[in-house]
Protein backbone atom coordinates (compact mmCIF):
# COMPACT_ATOMS: atom_id res chain seq x y z
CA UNK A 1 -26.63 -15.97 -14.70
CA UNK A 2 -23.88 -14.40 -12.40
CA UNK A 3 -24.92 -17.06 -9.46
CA UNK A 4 -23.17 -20.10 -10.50
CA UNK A 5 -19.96 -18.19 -11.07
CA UNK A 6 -20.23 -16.61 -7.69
CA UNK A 7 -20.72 -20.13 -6.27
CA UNK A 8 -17.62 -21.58 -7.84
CA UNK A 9 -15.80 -18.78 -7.24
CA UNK A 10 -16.68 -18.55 -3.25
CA UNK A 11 -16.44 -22.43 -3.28
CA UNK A 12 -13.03 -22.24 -4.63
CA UNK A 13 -12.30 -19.47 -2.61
CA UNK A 14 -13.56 -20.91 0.87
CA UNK A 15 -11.81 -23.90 0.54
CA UNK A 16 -8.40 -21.98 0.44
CA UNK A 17 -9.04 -20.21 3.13
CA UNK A 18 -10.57 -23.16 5.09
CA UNK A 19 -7.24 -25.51 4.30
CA UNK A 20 -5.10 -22.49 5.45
CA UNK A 21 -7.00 -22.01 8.81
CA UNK A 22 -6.47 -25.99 9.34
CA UNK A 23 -3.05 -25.99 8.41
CA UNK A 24 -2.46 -23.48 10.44
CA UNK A 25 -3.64 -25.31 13.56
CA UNK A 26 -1.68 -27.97 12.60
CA UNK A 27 -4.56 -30.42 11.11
CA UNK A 28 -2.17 -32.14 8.85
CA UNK A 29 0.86 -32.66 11.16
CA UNK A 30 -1.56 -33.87 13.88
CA UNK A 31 -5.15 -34.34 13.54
CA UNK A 32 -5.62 -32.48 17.30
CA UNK A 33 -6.21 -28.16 16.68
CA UNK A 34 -3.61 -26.40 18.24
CA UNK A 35 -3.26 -22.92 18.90
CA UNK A 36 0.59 -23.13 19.91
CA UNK A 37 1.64 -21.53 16.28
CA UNK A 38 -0.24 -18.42 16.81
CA UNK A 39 1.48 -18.38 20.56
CA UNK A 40 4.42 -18.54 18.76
CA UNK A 41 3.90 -15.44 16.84
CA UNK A 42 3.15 -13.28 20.04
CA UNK A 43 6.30 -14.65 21.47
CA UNK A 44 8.43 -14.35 18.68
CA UNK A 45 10.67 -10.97 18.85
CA UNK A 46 11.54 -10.98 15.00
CA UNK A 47 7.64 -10.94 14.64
CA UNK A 48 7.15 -7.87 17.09
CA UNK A 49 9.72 -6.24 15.30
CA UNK A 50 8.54 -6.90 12.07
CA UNK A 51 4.79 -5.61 13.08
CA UNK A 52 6.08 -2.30 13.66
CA UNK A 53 8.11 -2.28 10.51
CA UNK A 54 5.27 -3.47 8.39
CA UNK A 55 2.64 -0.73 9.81
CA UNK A 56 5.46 1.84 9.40
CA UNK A 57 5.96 1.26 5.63
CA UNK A 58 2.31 0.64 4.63
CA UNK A 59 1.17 4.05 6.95
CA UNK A 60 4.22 6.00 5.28
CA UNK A 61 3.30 5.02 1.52
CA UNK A 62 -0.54 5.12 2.13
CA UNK A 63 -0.03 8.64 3.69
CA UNK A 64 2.69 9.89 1.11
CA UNK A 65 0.68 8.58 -1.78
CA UNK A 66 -2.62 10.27 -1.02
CA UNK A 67 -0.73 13.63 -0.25
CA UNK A 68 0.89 13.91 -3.66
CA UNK A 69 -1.76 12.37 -5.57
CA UNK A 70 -4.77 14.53 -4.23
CA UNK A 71 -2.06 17.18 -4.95
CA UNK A 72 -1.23 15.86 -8.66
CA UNK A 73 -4.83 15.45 -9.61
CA UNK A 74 -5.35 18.95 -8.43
CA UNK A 75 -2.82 20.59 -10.44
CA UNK A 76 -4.22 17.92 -13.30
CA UNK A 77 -7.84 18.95 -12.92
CA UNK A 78 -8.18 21.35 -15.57
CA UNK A 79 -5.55 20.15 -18.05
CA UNK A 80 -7.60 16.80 -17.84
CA UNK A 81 -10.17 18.20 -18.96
CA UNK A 82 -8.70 19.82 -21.87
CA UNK A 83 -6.38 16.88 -22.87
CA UNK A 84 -7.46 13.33 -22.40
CA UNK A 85 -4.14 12.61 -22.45
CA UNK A 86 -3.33 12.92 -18.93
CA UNK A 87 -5.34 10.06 -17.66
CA UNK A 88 -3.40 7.73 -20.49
CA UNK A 89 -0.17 9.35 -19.01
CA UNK A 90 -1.01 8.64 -15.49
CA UNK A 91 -1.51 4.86 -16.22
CA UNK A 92 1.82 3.77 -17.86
CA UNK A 93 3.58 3.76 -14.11
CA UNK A 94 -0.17 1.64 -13.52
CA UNK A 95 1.41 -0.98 -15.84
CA UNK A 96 4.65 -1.21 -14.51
CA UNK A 97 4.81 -4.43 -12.07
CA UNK A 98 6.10 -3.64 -8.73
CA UNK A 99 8.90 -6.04 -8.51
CA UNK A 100 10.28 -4.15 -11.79
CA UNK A 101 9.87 -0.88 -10.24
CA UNK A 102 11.62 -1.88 -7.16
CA UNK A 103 15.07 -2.70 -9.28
CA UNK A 104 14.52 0.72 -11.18
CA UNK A 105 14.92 2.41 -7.58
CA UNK A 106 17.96 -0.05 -6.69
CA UNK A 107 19.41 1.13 -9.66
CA UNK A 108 18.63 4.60 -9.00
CA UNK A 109 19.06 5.34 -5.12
CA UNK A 110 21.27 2.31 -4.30
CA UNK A 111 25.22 3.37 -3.01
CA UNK A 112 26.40 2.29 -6.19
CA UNK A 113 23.23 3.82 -7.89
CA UNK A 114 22.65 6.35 -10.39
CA UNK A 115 22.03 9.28 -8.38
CA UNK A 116 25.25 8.44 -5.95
CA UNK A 117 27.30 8.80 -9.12
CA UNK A 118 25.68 11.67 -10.30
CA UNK A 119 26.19 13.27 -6.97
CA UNK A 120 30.21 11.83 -7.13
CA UNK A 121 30.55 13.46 -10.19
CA UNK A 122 29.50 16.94 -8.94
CA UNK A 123 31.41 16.85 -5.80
CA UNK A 124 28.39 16.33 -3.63
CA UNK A 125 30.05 13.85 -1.81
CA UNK A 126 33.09 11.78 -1.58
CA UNK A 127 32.83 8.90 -3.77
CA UNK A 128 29.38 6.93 -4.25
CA UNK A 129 29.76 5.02 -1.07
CA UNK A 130 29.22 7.91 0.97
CA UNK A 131 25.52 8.46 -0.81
CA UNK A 132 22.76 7.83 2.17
CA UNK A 133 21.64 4.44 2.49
CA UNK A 134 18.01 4.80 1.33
CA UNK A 135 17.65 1.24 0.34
CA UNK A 136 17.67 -2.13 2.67
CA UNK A 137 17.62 0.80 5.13
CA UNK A 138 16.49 0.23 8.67
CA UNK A 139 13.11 2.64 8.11
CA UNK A 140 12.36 1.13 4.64
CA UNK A 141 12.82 4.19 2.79
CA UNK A 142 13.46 2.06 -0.68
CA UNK A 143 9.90 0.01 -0.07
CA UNK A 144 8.15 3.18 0.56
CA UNK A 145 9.55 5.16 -2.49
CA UNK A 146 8.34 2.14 -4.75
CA UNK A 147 4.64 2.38 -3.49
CA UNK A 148 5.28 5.88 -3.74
CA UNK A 149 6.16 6.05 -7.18
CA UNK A 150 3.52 3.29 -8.03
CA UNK A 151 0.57 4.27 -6.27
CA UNK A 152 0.53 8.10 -6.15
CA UNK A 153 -0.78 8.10 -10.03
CA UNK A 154 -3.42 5.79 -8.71
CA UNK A 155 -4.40 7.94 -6.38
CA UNK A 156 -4.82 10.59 -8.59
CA UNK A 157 -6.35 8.88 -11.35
CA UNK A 158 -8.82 7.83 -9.05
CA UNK A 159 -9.74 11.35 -7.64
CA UNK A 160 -9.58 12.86 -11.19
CA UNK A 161 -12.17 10.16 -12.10
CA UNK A 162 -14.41 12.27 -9.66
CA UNK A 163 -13.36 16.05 -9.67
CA UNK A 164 -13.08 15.83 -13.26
CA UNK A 165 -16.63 15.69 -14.38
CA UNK A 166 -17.91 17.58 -11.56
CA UNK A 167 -15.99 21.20 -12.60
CA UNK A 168 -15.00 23.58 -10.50
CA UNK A 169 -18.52 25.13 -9.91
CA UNK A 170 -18.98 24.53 -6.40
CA UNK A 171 -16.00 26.53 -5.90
CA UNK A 172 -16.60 29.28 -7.74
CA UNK A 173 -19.85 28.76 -5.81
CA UNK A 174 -17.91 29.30 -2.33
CA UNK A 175 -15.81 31.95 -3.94
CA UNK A 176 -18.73 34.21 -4.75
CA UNK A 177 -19.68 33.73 -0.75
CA UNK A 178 -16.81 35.27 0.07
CA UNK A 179 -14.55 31.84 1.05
CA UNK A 180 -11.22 31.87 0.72
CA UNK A 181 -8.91 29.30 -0.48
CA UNK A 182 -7.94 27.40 1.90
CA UNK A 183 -11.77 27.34 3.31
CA UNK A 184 -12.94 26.40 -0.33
CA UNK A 185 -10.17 23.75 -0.40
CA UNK A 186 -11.41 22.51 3.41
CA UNK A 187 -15.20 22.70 3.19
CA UNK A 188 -15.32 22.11 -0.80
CA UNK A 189 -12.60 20.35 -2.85
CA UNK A 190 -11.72 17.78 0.16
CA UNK A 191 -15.20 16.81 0.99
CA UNK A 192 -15.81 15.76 -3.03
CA UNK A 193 -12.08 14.10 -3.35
CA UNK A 194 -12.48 12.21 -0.23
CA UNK A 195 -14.36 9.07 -1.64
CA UNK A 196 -12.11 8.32 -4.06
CA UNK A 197 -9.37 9.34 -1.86
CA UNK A 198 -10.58 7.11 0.97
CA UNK A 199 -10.89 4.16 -1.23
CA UNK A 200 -7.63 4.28 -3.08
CA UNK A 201 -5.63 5.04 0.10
CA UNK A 202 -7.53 1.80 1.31
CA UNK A 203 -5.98 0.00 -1.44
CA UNK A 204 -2.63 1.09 -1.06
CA UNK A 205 -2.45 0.26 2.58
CA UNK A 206 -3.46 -3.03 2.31
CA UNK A 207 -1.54 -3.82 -0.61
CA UNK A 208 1.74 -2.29 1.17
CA UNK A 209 1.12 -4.10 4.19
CA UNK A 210 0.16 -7.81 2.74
CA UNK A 211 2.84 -7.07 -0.57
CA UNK A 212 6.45 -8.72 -0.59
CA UNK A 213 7.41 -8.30 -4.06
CA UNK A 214 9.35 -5.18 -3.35
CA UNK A 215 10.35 -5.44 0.19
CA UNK A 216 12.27 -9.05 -0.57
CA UNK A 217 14.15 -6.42 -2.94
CA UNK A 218 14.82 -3.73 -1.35
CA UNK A 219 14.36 -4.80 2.58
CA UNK A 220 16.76 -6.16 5.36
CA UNK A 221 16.64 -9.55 7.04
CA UNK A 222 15.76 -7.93 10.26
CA UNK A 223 13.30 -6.18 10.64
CA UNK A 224 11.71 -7.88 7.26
CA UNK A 225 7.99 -7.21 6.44
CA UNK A 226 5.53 -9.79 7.56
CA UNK A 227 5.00 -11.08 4.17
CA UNK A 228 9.04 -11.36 3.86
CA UNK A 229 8.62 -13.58 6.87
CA UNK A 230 5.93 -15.86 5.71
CA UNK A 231 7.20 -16.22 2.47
CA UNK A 232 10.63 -17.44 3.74
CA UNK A 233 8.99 -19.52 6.35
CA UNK A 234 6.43 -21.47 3.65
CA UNK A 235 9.37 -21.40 1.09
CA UNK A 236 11.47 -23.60 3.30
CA UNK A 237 12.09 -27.26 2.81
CA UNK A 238 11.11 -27.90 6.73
CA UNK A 239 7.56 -28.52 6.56
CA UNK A 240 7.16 -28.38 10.17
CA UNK A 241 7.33 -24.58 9.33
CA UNK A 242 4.43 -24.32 7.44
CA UNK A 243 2.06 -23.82 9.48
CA UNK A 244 3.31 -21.52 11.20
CA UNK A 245 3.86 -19.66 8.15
CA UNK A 246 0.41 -20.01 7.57
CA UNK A 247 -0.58 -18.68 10.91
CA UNK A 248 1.63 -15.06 10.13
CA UNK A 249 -0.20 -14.93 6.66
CA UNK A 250 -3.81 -15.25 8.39
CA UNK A 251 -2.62 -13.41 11.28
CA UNK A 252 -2.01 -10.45 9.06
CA UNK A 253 -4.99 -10.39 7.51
CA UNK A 254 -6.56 -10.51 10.13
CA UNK A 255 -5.40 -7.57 11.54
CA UNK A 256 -5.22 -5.79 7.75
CA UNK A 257 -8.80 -6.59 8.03
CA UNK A 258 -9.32 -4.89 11.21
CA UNK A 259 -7.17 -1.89 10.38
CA UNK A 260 -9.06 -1.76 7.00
CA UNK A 261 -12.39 -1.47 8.83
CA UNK A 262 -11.00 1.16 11.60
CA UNK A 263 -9.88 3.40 8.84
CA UNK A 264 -13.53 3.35 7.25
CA UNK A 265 -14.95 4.19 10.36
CA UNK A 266 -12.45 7.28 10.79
CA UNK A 267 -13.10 8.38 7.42
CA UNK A 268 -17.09 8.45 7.21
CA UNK A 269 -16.92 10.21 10.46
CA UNK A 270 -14.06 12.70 9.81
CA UNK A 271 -15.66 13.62 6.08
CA UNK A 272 -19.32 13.40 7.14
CA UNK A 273 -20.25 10.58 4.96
CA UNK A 274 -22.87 7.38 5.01
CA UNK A 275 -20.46 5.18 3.06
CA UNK A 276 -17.13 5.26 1.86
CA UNK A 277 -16.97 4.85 -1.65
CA UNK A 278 -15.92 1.52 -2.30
CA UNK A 279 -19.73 0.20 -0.67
């Protein structure tokens, strides 16, 4: 029954991807392959820069975002269990699109922002211009405090989903054999959260590193995210640039890919397990 959907689906599917990879060698500008538009990329300083940039951001919100939300699902463990409440609470910011979240933190943290008033207004600092620059800031402090704010319930929703049902028995467990916390938190709590942590930290990085909903917000021109980049470059009423637009997109995913699978590897080996979660 499920076959023939999987069919279409990977038919539909494949033929994307196979029309990007042609395009990309510049099959329908010139019926010759070339490779000259991924050359381009390795030659191109705004891309160089923009690699760093984009690994930056995504390892800064993937690392931020499984910090507080192992920590918030941890403090929530309990109370979950006594109010099913908390897991409908943890998905309204779920519902909230990124783009939409990244003009809540331009209105919040922007010079002219919320905050910079509030701080005016209690003689924090000069006048609002004078609040730091945390967004289209060189480090892509904005972008990061979007996936931040966006992903961190995520994260903990998705660790919840696991600690929740288990209880807290295998602590007490370690507790009565004399372990103390932080040896019950090392050798107990983070080898049962680190499934779901794994996985949803998976998400989150790719997603930060392939997303350019709220870096076009609340990014520079230079250095711009990759998927800034591509966007602009497709976007553009020069078709000549399309394929090389095309080449950054697969180029990226290609190494998201890679990254993806490298981080998989460091996790099963770090937490001891067969499989990650997510397979």
């Amino acid at each position: 029954m499920i076959a023939p959907a999987m069919l279409l689906i990977l038919a539909l599917f494949g033929s994307g991807v196979v029309s990007a990879i042609l395009e990309s060698l510049g099959w329908y500008q010139d019926p010759s392959l070339t490779f000259r538009y991924y050359q381009q990329l390795l030659s191109s300083r705004e891309i160089r820069a923009s690699l760093g940039f984009s690994l930056g951001v995504a390892a800064a919100s993937t690392g931020l975002s499984a910090a507080f939300g192992l920590m918030l699902a941890l403090r929530l463990r309990r109370a979950a269990r006594g109010w099913a409440g908390w897991n409908t609470l943890l998905q309204l910011p779920l519902a909230v699109p990124h783009l939409a979240m990244a003009f809540v933190v331009l209105q919040l943290v922007s010079s002219s922002g919320l905050v910079a008033r509030i701080a005016h207004h209690a003689g924090l600092i000069s006048m609002p211009a004078d609040f730091p620059g945390l967004v289209n800031d060189q480090f892509g402090v904005g972008i990061v405090l979007v996936y931040v704010l966006k992903e961190t319930p995520f994260v903990a929703l998705m660790v919840l989903a696991v600690l929740t049902p288990l209880g807290d028995s295998y602590e007490q467990a370690a507790r009565t054999l004399g372990a103390s916390g932080p040896q019950r938190f090392r050798y107990v709590t983070l080898p049962l959260a680190a499934p779901p942590l794994a996985a949803s930290s998976l998400f989150v990085f790719a997603y930060a590193l392939s997303a350019f909903d709220a870096p076009i917000v609340l990014g520079r021109p230079y250095p711009a995210m990759w998927s800034v980049i591509a966007q602009r470059r497709y976007m553009t009423p020069d078709l000549a640039a399309r394929p090389g637009a095309i080449a950054l997109a697969l180029a990226a995913s290609a190494l998201t890919a890679l990254l993806v699978w490298l981080y998989l590897r460091a996790v099963r080996s770090s937490s001891g397990l067969d499989k990650p979660a997510i397979f």
